[in-house]
C-alpha atoms as a PDB file:
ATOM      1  CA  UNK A   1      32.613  -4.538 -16.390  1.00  0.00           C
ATOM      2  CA  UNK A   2      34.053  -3.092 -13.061  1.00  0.00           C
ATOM      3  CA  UNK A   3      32.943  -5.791 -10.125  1.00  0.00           C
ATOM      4  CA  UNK A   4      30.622  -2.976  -8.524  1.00  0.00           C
ATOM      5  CA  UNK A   5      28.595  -2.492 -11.422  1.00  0.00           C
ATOM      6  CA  UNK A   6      28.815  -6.799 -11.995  1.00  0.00           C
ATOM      7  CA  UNK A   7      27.366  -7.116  -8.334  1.00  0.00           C
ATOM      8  CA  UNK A   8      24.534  -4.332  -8.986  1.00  0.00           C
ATOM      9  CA  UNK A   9      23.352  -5.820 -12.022  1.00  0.00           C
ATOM     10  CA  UNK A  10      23.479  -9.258 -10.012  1.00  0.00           C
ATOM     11  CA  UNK A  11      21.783  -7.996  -7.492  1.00  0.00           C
ATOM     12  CA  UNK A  12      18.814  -6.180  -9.378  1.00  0.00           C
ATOM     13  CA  UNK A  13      18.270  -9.230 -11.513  1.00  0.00           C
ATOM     14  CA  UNK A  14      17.514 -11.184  -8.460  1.00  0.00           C
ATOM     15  CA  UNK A  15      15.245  -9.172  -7.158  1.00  0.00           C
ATOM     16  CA  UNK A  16      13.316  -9.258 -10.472  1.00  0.00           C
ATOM     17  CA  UNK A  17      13.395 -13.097 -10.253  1.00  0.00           C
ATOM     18  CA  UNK A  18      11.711 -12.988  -6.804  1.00  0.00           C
ATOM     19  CA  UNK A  19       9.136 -10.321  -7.259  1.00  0.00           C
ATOM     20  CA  UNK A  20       5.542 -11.638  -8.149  1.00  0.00           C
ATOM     21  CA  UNK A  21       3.763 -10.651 -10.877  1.00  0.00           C
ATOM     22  CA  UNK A  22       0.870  -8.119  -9.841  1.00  0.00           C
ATOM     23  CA  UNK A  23      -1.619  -7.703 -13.143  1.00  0.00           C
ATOM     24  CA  UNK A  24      -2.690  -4.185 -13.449  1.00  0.00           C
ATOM     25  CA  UNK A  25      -6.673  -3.257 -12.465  1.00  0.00           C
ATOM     26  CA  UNK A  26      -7.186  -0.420 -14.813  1.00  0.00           C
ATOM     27  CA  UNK A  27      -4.892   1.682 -17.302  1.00  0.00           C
ATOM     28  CA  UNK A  28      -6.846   4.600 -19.413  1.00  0.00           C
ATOM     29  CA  UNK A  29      -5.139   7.238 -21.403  1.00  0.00           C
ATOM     30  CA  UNK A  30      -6.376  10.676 -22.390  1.00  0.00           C
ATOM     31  CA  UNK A  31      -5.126  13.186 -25.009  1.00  0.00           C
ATOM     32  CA  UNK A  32      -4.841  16.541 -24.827  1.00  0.00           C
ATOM     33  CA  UNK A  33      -7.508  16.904 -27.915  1.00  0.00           C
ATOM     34  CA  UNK A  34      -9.976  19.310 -26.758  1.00  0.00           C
ATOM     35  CA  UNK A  35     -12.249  18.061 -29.222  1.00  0.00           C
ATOM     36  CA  UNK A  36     -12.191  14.652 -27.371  1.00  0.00           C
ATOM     37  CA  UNK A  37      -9.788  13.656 -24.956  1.00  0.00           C
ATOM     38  CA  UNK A  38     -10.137  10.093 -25.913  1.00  0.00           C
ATOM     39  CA  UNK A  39      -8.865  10.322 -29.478  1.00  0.00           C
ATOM     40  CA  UNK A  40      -5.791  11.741 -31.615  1.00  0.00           C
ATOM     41  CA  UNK A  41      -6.071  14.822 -33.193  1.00  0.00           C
ATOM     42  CA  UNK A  42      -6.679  14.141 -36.937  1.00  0.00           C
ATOM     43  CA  UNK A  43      -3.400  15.801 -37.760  1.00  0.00           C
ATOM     44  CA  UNK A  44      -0.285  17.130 -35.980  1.00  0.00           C
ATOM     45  CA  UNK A  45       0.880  15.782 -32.525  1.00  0.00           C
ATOM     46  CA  UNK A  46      -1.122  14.855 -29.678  1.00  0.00           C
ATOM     47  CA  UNK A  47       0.360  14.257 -26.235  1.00  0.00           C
ATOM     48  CA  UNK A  48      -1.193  10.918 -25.062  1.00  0.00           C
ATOM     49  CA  UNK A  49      -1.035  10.463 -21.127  1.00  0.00           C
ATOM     50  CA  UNK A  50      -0.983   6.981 -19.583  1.00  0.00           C
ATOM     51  CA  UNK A  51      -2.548   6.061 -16.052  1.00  0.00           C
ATOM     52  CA  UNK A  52      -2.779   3.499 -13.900  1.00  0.00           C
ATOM     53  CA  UNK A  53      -5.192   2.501 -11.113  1.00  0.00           C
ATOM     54  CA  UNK A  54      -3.656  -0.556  -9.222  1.00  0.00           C
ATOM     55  CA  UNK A  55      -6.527  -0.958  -6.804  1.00  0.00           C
ATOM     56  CA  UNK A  56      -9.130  -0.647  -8.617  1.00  0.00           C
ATOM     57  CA  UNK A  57     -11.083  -2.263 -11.405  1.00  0.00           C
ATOM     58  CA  UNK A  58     -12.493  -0.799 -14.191  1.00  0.00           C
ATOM     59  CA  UNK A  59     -16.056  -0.441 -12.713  1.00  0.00           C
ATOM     60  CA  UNK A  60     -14.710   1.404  -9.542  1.00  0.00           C
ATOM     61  CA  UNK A  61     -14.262  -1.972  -7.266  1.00  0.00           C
ATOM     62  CA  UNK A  62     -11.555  -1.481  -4.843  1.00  0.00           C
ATOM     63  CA  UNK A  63      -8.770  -4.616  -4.752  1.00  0.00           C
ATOM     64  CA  UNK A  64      -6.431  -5.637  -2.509  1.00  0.00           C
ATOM     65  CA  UNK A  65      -4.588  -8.008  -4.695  1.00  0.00           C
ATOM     66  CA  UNK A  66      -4.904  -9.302  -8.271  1.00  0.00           C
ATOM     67  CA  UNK A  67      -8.406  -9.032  -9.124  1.00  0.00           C
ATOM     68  CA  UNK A  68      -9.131 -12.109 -10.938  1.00  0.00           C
ATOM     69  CA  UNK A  69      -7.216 -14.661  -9.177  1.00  0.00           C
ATOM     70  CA  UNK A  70      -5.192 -15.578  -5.725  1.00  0.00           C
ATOM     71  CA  UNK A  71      -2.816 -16.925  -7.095  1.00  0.00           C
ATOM     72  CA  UNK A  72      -0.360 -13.740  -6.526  1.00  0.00           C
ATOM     73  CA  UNK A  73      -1.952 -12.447  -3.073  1.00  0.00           C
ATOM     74  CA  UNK A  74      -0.404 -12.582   0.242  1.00  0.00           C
ATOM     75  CA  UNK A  75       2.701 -10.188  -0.313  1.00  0.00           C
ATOM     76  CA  UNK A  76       4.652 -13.264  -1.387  1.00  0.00           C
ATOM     77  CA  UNK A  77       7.046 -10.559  -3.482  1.00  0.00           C
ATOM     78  CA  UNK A  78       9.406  -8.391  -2.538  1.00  0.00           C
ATOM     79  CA  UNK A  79       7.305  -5.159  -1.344  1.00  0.00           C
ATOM     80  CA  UNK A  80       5.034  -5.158   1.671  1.00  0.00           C
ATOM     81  CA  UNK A  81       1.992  -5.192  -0.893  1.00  0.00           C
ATOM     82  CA  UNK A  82       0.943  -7.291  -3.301  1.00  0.00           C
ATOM     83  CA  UNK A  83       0.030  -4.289  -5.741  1.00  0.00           C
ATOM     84  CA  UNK A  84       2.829  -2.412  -4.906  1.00  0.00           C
ATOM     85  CA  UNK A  85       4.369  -1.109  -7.947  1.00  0.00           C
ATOM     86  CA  UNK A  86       8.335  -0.959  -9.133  1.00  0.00           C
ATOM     87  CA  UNK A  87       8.050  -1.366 -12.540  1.00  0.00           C
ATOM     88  CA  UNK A  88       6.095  -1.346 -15.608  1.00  0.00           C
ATOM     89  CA  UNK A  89       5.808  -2.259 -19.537  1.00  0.00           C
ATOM     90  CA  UNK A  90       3.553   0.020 -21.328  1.00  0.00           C
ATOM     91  CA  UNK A  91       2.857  -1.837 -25.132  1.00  0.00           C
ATOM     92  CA  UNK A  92       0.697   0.738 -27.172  1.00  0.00           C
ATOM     93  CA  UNK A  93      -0.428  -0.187 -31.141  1.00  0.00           C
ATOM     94  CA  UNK A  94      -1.862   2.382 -33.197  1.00  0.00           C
ATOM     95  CA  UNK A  95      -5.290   0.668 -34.924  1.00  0.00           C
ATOM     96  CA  UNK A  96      -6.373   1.849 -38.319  1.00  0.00           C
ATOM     97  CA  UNK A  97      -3.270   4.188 -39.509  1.00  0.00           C
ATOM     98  CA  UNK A  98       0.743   4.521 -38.679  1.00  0.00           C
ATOM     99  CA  UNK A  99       1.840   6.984 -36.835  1.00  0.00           C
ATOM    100  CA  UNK A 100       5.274   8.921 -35.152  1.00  0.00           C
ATOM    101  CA  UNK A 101       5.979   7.906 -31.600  1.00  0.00           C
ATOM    102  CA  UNK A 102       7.632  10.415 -29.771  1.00  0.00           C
ATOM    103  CA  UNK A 103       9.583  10.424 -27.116  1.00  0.00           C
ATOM    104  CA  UNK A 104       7.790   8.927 -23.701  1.00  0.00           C
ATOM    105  CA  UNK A 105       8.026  11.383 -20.159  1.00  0.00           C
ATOM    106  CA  UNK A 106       8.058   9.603 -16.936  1.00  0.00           C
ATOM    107  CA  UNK A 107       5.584  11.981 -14.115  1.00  0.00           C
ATOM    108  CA  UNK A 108       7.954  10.263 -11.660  1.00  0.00           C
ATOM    109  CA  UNK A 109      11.492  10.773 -12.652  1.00  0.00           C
ATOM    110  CA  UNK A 110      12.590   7.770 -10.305  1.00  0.00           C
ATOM    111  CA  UNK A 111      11.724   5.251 -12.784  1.00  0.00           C
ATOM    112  CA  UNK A 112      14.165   4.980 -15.747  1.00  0.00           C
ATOM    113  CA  UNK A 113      14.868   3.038 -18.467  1.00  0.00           C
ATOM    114  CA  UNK A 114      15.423  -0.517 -18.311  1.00  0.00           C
ATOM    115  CA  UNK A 115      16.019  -1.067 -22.141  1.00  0.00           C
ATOM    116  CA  UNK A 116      15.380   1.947 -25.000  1.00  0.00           C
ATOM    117  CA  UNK A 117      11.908   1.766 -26.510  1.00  0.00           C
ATOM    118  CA  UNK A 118      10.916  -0.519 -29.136  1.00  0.00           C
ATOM    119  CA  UNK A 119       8.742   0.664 -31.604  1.00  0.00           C
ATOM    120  CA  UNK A 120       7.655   0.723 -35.606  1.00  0.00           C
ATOM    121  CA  UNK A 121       4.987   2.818 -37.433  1.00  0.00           C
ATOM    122  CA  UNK A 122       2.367   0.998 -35.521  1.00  0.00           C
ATOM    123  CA  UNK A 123       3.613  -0.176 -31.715  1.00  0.00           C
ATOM    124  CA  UNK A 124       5.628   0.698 -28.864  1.00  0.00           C
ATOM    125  CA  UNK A 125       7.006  -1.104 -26.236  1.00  0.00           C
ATOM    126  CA  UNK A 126       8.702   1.100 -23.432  1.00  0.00           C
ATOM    127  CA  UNK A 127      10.000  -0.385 -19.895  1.00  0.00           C
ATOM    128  CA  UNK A 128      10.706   1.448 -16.586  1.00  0.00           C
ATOM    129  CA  UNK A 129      12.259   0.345 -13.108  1.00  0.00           C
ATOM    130  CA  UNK A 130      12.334   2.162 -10.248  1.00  0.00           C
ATOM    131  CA  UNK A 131      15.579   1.689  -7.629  1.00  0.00           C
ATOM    132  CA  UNK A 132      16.093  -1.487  -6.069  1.00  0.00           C
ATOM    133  CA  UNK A 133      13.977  -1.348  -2.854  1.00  0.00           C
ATOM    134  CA  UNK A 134      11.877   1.610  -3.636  1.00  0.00           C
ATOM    135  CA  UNK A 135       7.740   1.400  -4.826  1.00  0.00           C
ATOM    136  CA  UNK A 136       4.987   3.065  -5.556  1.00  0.00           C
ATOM    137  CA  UNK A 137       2.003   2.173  -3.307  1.00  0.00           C
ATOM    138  CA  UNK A 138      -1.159   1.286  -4.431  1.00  0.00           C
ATOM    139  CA  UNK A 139      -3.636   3.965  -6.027  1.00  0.00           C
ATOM    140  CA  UNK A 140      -3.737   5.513  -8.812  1.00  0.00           C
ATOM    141  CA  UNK A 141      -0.303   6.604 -10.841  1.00  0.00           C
ATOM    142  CA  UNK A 142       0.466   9.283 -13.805  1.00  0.00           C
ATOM    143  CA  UNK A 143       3.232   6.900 -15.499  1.00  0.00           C
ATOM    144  CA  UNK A 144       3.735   9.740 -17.980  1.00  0.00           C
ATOM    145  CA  UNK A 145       2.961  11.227 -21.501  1.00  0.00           C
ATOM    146  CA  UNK A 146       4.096  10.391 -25.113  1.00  0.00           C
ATOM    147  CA  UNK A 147       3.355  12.310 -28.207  1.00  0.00           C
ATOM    148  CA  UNK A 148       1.914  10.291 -30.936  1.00  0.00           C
ATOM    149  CA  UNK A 149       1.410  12.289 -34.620  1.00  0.00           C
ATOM    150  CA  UNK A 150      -0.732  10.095 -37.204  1.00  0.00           C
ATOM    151  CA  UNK A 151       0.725   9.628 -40.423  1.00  0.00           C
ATOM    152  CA  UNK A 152      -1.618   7.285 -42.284  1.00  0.00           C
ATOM    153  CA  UNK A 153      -5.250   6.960 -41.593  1.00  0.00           C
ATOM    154  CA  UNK A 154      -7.420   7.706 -38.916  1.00  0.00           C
ATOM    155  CA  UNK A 155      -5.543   5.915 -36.086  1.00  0.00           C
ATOM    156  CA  UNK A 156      -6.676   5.128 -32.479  1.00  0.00           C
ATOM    157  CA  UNK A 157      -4.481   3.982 -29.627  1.00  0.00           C
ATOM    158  CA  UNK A 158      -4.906   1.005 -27.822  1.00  0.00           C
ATOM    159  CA  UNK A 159      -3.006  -0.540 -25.170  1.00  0.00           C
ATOM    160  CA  UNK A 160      -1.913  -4.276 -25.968  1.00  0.00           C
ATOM    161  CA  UNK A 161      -0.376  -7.150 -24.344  1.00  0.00           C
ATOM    162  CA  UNK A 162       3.294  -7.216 -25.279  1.00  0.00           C
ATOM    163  CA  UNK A 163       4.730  -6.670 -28.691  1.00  0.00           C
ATOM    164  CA  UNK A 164       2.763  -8.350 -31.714  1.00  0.00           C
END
C-alpha cells in the first residue's frame, strides 16, 4: 500500500475512534406502493426509502442530543454537534417471507461505501461514510432507496439492530 493511501486510512480510522456515538431519534421508511406506502407490494419490486430524523423523537419532541441519556451530549466528538451526522449503518430484516435486496442509492452521493453490503434472503447490513471532516447537520435526512422484491411469503421490513 503506497504511504499516502497508509496515512489516509490511518488517519480516517482515528477519527472514527474519537467520534461519539450519537443514537438515532427516528428512522421510518416508505414504499412506493400506492396501495400503502408502508408495505411491499405483494409481488414484483418495491423501492423502499429510508429516513432519518436526528432531532427528533418519534412523537415529534425536538432533541438536542441523545434522547435517552447524557451520556454522549456536550459535542465531546469530532463535529460541532452532538447529532451531527457522518456516517451510518442501516440493518433491515425482512419478517414473515425472503426476499431480493437490490442494490441501495445514497440521496447524498458524498457518503460511500465503507465495506460492500452484507446481506442473505432475509437481512441487510449496508455502511456509509462521508469525507473526513465533512457532516450532515441535524434534521431530517433522505439516506436513500433500495429495492426489495418478496420471494417467499408475505414479508414486511423492519429495521433491526445490527446483523442477527
Amino acid at each position: 500500500m503506497r504511504p499516502t493511501l497508509r496515512c489516509l486510512a490511518l488517519g480516517s480510522l482515528l477519527l472514527l475512534a474519537l467520534a461519539a456515538p450519537a443514537a438515532a431519534q427516528y428512522m421510518r421508511m416508505t414504499t412506493d406502493n400506492p396501495t400503502d406506502p408502508t408495505r411491499l407490494r405483494a409481488s414484483g419490486t418495491t423501492i423502499v426509502t429510508i429516513f432519518l430524523d436526528t432531532d427528533h423523537d418519534r412523537n415529534g419532541t425536538l432533541q438536542s442530543c441523545n434522547s435517552h441519556t447524557s451520556a454522549y451530549c456536550g459535542g465531546t466528538g469530532t463535529t460541532p454537534q452532538p447529532l451531527d451526522m457522518f456516517s451510518y449503518t442501516l440493518a433491515l430484516k425482512a419478517v414473515g417471507g425472503t426476499v431480493t435486496w437490490g442494490s441501495f442509492t445514497p440521496t447524498d452521493a458524498s457518503y460511500t461505501e465503507t465495506s460492500p453490503p452484507l446481506q442473505s434472503n432475509t437481512e441487510v447490513e449496508i455502511n456509509r461514510t462521508r469525507p473526513p471532516g465533512t457532516f450532515t447537520p441535524p434534521g431530517l435526512a433522505t439516506l436513500g432507496s433500495i429495492t426489495v422484491t418478496p420471494v417467499t411469503g408475505a414479508p414486511r421490513i423492519d429495521v433491526q439492530i445490527g446483523a442477527s
